[in-house]
PDB file of N, CA and C in Angstrom:
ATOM      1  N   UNK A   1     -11.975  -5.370  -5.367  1.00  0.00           N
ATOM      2  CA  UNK A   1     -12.983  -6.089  -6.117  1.00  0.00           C
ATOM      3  C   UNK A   1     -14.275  -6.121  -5.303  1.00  0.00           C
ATOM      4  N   UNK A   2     -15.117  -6.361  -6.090  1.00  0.00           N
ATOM      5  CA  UNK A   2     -16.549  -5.844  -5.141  1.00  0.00           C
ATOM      6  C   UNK A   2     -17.279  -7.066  -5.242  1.00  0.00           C
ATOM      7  N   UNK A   3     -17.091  -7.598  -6.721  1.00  0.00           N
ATOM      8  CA  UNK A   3     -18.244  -8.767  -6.490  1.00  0.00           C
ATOM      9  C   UNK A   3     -18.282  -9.899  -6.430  1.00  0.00           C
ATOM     10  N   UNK A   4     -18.906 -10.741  -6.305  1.00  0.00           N
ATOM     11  CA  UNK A   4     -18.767 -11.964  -5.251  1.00  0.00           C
ATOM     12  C   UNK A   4     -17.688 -13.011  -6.007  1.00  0.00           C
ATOM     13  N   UNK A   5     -18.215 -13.506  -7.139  1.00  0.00           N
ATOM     14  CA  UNK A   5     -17.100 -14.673  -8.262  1.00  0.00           C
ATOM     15  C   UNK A   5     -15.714 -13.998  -7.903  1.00  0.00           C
ATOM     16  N   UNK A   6     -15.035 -12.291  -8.738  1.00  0.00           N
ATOM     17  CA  UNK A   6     -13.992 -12.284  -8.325  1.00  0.00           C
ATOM     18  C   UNK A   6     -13.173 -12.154  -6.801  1.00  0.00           C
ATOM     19  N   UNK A   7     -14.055 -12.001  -5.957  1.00  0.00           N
ATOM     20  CA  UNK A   7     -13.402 -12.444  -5.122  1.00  0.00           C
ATOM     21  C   UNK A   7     -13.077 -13.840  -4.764  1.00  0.00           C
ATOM     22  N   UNK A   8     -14.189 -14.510  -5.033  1.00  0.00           N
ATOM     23  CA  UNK A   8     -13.816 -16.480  -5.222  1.00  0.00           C
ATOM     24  C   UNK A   8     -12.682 -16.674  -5.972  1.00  0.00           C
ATOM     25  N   UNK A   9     -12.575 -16.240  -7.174  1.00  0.00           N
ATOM     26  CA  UNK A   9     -11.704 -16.584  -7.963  1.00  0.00           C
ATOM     27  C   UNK A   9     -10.338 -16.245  -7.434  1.00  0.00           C
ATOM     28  N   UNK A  10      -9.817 -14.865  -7.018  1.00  0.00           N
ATOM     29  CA  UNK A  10      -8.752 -14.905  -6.800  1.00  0.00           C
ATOM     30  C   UNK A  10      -8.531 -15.020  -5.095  1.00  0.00           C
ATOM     31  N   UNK A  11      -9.204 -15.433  -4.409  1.00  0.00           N
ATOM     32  CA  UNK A  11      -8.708 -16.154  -2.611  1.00  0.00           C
ATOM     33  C   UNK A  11      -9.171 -14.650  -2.062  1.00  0.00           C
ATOM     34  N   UNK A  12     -10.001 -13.633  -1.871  1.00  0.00           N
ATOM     35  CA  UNK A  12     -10.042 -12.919  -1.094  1.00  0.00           C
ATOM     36  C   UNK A  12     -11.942 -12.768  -0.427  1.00  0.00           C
ATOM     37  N   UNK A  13     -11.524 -11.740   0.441  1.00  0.00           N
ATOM     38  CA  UNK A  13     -12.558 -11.925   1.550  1.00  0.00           C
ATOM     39  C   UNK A  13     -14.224 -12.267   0.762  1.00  0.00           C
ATOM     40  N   UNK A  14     -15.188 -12.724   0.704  1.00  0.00           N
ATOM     41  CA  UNK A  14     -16.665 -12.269   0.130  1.00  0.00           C
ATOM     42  C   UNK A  14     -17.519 -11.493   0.925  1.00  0.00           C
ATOM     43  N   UNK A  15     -18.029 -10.864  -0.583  1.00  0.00           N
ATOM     44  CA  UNK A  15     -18.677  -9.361   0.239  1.00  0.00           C
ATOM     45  C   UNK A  15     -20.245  -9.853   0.648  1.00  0.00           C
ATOM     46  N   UNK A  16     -20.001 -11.355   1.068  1.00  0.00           N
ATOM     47  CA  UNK A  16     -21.704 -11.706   1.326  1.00  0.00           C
ATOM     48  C   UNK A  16     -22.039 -11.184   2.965  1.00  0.00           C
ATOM     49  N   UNK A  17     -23.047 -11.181   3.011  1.00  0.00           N
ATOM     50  CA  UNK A  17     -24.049 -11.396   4.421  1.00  0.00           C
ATOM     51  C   UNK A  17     -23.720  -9.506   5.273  1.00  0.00           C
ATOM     52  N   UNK A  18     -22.916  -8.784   4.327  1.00  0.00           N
ATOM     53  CA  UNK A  18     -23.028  -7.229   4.727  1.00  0.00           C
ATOM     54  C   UNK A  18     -24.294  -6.523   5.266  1.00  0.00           C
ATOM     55  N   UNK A  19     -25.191  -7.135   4.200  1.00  0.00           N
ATOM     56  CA  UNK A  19     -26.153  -6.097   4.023  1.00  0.00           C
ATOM     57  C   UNK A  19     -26.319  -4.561   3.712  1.00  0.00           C
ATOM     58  N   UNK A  20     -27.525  -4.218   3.987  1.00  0.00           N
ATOM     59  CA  UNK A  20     -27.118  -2.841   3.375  1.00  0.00           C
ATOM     60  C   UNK A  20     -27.712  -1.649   4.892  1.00  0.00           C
ATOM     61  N   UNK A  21     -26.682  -0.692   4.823  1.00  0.00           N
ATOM     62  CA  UNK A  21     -27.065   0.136   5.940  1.00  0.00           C
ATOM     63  C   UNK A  21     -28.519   0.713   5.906  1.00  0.00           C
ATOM     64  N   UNK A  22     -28.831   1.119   5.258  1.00  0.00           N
ATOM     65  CA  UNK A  22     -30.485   1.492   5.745  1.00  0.00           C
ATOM     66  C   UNK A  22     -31.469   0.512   6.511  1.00  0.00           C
ATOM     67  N   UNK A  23     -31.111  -0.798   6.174  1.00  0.00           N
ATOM     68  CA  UNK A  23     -31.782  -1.648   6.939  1.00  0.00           C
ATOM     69  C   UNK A  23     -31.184  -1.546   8.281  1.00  0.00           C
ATOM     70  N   UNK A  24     -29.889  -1.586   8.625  1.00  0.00           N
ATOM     71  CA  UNK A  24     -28.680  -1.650   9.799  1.00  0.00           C
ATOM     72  C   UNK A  24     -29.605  -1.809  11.131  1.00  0.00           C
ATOM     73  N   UNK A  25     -30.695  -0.665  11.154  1.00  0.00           N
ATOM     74  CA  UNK A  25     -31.203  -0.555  12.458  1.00  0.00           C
ATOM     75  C   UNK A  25     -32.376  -0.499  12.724  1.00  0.00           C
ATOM     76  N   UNK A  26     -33.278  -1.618  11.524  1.00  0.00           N
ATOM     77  CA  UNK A  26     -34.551  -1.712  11.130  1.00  0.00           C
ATOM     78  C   UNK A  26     -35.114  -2.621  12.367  1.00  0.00           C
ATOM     79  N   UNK A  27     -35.535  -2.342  13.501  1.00  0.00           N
ATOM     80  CA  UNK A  27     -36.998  -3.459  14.267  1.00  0.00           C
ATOM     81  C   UNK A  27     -37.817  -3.891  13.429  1.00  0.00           C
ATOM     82  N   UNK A  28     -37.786  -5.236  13.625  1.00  0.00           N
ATOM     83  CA  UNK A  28     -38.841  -6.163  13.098  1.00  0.00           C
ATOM     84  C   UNK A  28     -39.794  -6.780  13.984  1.00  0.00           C
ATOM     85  N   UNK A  29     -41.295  -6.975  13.242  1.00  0.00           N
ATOM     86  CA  UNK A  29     -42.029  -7.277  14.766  1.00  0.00           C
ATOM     87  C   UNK A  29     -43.500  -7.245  14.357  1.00  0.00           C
ATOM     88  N   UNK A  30     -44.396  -7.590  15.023  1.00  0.00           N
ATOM     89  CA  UNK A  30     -45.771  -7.954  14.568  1.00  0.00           C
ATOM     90  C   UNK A  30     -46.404  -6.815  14.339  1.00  0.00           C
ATOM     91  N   UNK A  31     -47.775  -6.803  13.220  1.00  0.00           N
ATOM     92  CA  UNK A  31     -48.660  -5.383  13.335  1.00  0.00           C
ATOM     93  C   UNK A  31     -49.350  -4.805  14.382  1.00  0.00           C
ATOM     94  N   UNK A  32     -49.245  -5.908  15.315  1.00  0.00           N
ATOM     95  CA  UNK A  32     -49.902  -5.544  16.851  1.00  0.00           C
ATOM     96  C   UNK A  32     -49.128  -4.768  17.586  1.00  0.00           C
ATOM     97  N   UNK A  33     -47.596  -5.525  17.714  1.00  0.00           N
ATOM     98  CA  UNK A  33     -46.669  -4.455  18.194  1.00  0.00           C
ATOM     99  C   UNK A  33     -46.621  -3.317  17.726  1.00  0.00           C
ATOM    100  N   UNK A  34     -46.294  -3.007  16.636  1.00  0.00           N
ATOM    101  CA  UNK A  34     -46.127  -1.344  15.954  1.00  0.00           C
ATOM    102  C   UNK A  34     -47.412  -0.855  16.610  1.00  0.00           C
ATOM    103  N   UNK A  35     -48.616  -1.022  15.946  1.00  0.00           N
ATOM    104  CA  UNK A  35     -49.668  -0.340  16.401  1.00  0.00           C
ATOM    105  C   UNK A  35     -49.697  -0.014  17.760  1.00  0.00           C
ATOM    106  N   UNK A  36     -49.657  -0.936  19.131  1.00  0.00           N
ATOM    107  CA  UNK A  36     -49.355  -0.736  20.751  1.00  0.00           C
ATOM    108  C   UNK A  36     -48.305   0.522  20.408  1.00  0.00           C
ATOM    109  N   UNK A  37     -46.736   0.256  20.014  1.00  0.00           N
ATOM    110  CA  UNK A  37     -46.295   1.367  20.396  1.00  0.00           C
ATOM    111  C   UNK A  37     -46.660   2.698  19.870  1.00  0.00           C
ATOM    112  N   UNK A  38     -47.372   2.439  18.345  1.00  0.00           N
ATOM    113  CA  UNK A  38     -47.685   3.879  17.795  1.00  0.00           C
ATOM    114  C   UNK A  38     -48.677   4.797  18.718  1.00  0.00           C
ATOM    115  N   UNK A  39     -49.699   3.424  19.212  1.00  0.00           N
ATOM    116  CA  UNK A  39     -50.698   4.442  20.696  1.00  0.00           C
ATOM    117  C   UNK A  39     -50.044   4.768  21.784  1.00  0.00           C
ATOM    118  N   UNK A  40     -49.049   4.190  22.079  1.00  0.00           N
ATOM    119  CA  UNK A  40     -48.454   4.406  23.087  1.00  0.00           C
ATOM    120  C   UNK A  40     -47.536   5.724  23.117  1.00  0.00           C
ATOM    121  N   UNK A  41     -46.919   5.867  21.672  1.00  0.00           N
ATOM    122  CA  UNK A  41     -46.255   7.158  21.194  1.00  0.00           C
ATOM    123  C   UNK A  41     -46.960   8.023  21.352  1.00  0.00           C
ATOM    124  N   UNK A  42     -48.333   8.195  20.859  1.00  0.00           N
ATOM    125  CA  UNK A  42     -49.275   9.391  20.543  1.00  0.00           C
ATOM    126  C   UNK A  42     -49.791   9.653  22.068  1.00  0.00           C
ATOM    127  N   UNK A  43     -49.949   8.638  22.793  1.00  0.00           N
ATOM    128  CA  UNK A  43     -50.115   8.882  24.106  1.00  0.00           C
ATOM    129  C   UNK A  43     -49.133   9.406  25.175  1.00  0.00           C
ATOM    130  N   UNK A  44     -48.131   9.426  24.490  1.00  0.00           N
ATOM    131  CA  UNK A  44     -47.164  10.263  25.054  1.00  0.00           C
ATOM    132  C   UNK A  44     -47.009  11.718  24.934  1.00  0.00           C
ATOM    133  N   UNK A  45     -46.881  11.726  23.701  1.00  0.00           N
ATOM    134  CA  UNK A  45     -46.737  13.195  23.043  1.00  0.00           C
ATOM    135  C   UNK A  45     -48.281  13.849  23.382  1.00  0.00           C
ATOM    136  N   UNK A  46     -48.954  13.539  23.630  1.00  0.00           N
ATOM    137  CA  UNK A  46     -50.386  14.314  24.168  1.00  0.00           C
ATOM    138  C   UNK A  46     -50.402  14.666  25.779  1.00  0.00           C
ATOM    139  N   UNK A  47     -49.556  13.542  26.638  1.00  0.00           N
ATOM    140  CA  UNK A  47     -49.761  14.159  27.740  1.00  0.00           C
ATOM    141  C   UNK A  47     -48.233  15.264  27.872  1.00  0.00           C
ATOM    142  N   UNK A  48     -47.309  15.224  27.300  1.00  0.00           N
ATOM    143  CA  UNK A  48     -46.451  15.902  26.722  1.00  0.00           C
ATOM    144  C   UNK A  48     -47.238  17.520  26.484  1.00  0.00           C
ATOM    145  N   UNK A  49     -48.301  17.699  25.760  1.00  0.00           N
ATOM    146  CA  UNK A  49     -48.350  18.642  24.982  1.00  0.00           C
ATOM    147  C   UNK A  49     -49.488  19.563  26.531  1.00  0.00           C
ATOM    148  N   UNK A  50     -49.994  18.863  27.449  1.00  0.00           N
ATOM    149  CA  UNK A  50     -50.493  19.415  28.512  1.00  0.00           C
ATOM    150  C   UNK A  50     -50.226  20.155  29.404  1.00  0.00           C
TER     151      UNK A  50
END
């Protein structure tokens, strides 16, 4: 059973608080942060490319 009532109803596990895998390994975090690391990325890959 998949969804939430029948599992209430008949005593088995609930499929709450799973979530969903695409999020699984999502960083969350300010627009300041992203942006620092996105310069920080591009500043990599440039002295990279020297």
């Amino acid at each position: 059973m998949l969804g939430l009532k029948e599992n209430v109803i008949t005593g088995h596990h609930i499929p709450a608080g799973t979530g969903l895998r695409e999020f699984e390994n999502m960083i969350v975090g300010s627009k300041e942060e992203y942006e620092l690391l996105q310069t920080t990325r591009e500043a990599m890959a440039f002295d990279e490319e020297e």
